[in-house]
C-alpha atoms as a PDB file:
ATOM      1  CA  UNK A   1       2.798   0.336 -23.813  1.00  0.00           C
ATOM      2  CA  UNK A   2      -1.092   1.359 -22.259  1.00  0.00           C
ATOM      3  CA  UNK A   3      -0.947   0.451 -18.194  1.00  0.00           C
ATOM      4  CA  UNK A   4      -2.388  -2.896 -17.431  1.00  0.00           C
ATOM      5  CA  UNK A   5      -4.295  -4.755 -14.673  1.00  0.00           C
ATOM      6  CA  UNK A   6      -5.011  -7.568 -12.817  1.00  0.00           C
ATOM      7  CA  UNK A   7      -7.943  -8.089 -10.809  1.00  0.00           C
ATOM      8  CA  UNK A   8      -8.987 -11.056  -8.414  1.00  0.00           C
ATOM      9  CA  UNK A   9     -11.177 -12.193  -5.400  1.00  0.00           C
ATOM     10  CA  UNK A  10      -9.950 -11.702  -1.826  1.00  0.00           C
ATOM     11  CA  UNK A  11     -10.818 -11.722   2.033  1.00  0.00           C
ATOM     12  CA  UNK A  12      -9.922  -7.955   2.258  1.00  0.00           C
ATOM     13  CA  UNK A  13     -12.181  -7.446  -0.962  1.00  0.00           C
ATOM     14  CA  UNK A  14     -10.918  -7.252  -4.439  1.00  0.00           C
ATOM     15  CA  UNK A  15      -7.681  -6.445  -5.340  1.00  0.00           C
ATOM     16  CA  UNK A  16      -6.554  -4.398  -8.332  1.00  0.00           C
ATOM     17  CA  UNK A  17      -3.120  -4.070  -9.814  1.00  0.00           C
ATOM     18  CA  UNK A  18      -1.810  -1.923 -12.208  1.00  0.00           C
ATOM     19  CA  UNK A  19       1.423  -1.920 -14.138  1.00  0.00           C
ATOM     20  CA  UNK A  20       2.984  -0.413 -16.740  1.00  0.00           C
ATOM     21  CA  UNK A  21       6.481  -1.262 -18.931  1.00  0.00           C
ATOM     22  CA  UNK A  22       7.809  -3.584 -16.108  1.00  0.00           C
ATOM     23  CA  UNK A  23       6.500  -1.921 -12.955  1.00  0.00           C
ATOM     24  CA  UNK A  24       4.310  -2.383 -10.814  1.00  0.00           C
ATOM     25  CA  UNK A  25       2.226   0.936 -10.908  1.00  0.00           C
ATOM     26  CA  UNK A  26      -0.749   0.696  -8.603  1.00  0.00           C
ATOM     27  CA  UNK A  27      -2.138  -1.976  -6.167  1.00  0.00           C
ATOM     28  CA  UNK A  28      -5.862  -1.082  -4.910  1.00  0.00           C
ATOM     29  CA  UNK A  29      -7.766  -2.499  -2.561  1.00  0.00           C
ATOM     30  CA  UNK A  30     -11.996  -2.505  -3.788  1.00  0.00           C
ATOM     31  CA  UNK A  31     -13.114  -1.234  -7.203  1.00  0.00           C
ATOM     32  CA  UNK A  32     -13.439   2.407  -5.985  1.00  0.00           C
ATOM     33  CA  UNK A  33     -10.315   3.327  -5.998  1.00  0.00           C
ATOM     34  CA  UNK A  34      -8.941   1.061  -8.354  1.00  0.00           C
ATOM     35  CA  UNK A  35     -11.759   2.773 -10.815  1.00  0.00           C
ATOM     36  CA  UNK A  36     -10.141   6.900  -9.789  1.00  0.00           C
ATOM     37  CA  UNK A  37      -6.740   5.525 -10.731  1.00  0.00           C
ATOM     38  CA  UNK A  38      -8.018   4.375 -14.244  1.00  0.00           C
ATOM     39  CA  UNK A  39     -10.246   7.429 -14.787  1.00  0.00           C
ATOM     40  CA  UNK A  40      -7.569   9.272 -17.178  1.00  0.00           C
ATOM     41  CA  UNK A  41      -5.624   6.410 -18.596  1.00  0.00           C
ATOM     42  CA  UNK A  42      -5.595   3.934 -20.957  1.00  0.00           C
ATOM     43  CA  UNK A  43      -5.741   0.660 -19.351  1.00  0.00           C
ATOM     44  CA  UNK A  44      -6.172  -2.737 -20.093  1.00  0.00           C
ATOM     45  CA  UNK A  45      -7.327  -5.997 -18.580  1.00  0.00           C
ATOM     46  CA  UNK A  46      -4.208  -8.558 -18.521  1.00  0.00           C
ATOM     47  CA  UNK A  47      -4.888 -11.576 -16.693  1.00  0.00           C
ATOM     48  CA  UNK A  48      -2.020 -13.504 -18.691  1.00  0.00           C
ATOM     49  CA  UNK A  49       0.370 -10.460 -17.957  1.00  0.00           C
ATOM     50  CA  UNK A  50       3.700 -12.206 -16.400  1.00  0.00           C
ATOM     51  CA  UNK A  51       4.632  -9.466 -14.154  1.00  0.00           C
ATOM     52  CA  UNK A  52       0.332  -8.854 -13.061  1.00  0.00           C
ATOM     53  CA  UNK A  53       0.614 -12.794 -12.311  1.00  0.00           C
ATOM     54  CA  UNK A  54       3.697 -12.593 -10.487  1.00  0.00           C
ATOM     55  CA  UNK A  55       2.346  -9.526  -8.439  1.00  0.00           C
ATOM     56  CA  UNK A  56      -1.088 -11.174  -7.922  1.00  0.00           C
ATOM     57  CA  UNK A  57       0.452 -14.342  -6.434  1.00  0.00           C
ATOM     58  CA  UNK A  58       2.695 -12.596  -4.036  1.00  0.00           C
ATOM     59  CA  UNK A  59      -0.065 -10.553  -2.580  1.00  0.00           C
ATOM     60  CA  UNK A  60      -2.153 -13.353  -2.043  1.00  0.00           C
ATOM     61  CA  UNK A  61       0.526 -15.310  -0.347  1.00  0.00           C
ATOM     62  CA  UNK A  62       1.012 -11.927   2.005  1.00  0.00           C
ATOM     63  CA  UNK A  63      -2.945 -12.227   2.228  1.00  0.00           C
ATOM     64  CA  UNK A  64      -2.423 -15.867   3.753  1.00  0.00           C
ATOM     65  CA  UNK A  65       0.683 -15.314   5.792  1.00  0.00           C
ATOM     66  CA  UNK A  66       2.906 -16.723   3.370  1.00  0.00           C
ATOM     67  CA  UNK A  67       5.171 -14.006   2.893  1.00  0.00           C
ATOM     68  CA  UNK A  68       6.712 -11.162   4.317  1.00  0.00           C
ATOM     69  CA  UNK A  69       8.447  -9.183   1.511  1.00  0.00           C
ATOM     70  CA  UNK A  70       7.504  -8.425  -1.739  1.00  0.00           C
ATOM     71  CA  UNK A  71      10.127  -8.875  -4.615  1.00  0.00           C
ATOM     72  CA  UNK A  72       8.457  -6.707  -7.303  1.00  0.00           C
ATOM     73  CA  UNK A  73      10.036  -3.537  -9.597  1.00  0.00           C
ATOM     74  CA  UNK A  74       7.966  -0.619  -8.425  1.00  0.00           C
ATOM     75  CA  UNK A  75       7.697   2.545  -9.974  1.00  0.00           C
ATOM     76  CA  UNK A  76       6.113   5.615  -7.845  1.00  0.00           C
ATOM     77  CA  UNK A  77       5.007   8.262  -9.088  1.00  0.00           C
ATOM     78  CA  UNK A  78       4.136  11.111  -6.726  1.00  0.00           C
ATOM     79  CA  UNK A  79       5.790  14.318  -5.938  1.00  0.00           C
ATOM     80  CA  UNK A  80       9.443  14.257  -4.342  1.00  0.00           C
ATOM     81  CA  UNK A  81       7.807  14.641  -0.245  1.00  0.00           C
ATOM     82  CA  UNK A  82       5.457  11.814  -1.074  1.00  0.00           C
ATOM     83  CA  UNK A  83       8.274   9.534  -2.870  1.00  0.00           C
ATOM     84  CA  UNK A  84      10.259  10.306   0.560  1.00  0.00           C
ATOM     85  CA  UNK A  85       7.379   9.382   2.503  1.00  0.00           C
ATOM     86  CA  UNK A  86       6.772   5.816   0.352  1.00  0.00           C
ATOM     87  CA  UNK A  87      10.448   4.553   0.710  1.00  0.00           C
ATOM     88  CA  UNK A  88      10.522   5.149   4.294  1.00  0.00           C
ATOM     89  CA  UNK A  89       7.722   3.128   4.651  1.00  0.00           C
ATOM     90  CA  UNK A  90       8.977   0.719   2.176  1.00  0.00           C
ATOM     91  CA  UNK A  91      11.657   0.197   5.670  1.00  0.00           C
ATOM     92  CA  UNK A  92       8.904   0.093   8.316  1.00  0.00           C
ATOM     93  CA  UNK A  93       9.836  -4.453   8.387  1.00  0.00           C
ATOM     94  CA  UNK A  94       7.013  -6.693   8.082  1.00  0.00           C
ATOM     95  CA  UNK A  95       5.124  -7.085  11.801  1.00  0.00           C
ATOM     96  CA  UNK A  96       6.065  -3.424  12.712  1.00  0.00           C
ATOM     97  CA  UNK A  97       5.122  -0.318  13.157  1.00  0.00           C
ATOM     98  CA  UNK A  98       5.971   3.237  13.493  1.00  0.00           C
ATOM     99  CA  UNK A  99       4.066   6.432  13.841  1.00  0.00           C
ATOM    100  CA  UNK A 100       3.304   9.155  11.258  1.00  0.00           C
ATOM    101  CA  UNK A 101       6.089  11.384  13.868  1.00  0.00           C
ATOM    102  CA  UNK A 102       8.782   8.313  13.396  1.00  0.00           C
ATOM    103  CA  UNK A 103       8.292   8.640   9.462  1.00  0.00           C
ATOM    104  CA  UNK A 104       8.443  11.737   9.693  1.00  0.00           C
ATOM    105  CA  UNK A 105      11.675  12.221  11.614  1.00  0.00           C
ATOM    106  CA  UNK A 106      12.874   9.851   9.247  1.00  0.00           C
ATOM    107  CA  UNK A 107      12.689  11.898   6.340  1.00  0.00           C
ATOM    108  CA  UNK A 108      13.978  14.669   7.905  1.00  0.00           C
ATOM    109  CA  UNK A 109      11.110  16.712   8.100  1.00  0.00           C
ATOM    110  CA  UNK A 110       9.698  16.376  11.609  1.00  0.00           C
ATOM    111  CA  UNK A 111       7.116  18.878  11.491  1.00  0.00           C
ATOM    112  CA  UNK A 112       5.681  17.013   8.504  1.00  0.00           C
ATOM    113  CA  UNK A 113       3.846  14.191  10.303  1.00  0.00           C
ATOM    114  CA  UNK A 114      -0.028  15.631   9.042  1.00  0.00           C
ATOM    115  CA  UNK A 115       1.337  15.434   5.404  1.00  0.00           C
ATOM    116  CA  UNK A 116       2.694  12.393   5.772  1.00  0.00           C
ATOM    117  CA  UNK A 117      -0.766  11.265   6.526  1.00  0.00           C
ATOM    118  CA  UNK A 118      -1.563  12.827   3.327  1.00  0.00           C
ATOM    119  CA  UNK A 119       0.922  11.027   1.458  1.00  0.00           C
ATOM    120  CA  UNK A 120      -0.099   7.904   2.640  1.00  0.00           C
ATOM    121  CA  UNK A 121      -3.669   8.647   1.810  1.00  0.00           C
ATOM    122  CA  UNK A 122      -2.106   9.451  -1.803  1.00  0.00           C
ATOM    123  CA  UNK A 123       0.332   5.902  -1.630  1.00  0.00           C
ATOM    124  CA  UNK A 124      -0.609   4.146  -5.142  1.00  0.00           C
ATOM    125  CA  UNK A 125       0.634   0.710  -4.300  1.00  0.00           C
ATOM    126  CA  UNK A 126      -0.840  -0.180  -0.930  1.00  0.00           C
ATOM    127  CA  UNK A 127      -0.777  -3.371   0.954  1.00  0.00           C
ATOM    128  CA  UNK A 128       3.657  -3.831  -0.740  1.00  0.00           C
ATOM    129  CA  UNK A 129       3.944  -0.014  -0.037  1.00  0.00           C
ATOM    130  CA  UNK A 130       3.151  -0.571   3.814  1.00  0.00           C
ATOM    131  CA  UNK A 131       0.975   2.786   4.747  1.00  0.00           C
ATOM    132  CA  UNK A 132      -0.777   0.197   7.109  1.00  0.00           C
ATOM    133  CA  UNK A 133       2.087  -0.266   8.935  1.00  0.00           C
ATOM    134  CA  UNK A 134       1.851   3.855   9.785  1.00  0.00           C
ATOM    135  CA  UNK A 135       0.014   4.316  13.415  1.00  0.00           C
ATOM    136  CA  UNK A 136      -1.117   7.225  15.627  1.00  0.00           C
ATOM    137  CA  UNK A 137       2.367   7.757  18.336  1.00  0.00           C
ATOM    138  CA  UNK A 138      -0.409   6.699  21.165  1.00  0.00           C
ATOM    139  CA  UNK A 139      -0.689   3.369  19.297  1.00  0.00           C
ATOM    140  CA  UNK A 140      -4.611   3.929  17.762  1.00  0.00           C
ATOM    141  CA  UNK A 141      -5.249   3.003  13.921  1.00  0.00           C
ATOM    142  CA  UNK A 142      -5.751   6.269  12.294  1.00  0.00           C
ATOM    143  CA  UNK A 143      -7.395   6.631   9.315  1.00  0.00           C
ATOM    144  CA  UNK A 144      -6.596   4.547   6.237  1.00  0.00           C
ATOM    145  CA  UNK A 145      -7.203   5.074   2.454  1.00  0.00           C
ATOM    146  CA  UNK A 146      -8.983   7.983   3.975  1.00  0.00           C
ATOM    147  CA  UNK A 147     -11.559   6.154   7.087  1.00  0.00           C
ATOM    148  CA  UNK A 148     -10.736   2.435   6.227  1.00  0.00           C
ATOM    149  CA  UNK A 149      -9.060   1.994   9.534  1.00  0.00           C
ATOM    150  CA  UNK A 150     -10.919  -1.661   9.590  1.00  0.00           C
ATOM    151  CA  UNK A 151      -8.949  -2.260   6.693  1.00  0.00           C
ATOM    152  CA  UNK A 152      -5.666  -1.197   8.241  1.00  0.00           C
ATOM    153  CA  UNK A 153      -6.351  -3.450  11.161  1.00  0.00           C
ATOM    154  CA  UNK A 154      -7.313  -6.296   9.108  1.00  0.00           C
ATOM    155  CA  UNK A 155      -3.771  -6.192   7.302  1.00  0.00           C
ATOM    156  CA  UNK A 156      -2.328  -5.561  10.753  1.00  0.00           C
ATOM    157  CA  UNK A 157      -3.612  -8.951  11.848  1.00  0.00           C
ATOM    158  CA  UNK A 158      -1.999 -10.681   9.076  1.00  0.00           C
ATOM    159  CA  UNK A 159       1.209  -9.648  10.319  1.00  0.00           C
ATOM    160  CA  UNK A 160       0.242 -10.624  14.269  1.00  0.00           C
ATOM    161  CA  UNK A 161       0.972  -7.010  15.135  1.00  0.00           C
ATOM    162  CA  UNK A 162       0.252  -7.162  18.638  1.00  0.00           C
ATOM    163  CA  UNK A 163      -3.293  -6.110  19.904  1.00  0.00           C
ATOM    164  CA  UNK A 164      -1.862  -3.014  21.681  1.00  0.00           C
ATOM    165  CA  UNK A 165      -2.960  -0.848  18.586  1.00  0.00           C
ATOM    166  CA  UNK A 166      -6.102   0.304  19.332  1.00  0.00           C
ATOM    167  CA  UNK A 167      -9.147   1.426  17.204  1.00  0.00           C
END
């Protein structure tokens, strides 16, 4: 089966997701990225796709403040450090954070903490993947799907994480 995708209108701007068999392969946030993920694939536009429908509703109930976990099958691909990386974050709880040294402690690799920016840079399924929930240790937004940090704090704010994180 060719990947798939959704797309539709939000605050943040819009929202791609990609899936393929019956996983959820790729969320993107704005058509730039979304249009680098499709640039070697075969993918289709499928708005009556169950799972795309299921995946699109959830997000935009975590868009309103509706919900606070996601209950989709992901599959991520990456390379085994950046796998690592993604679960860890996929334990960072909804309203928290923890800092690229915390993640990478967690891992056990605690020298790692510039690639784990780099695999959160790389994260395909942002926003239920939480790389926004990864801060600087003094508590400042660092960069974000490369310099988005206004994106970062705008997902921030829909989980009321305190206004101690600075830009």
């Amino acid at each position: 089966m060719s990947e798939r995708y959704i797309v539709f209108k939000s605050d943040l701007d819009d929202i791609y997701i990609g899936a393929k068999d019956n996983y959820i392969v790729g969320l993107f946030i704005g058509k730039a990225e979304f249009l680098e993920w499709k640039k070697e694939k075969d993918v289709e536009k499928a708005e009556d796709d169950p799972l795309l429908k299921e995946a699109a509703l959830q997000v935009k109930e975590y868009i309103r403040g509706e919900r606070k976990e996601f209950q989709l099958p992901l599959r991520l691909n990456g390379t085994p450090f950046q796998k690592a990386v993604w679960n860890a974050l996929l334990q960072i709880p909804y309203g928290e954070t923890k800092s690229y040294q915390e993640i990478a402690v967690a891992i056990g690799n605690p020298k790692a903490v510039r690639a784990i920016g780099q695999a959160n840079k790389a994260n395909p399924i942002s926003i239920i993947v939480p790389c926004h929930r990864v801060i600087g240790k003094n508590g400042h937004l660092t960069g974000y799907a490369g310099s988005r940090t206004d994106l970062k704090a705008k997902l921030l704010q829909i989980e009321n994480v305190g206004s101690e994180n600075k830009m």
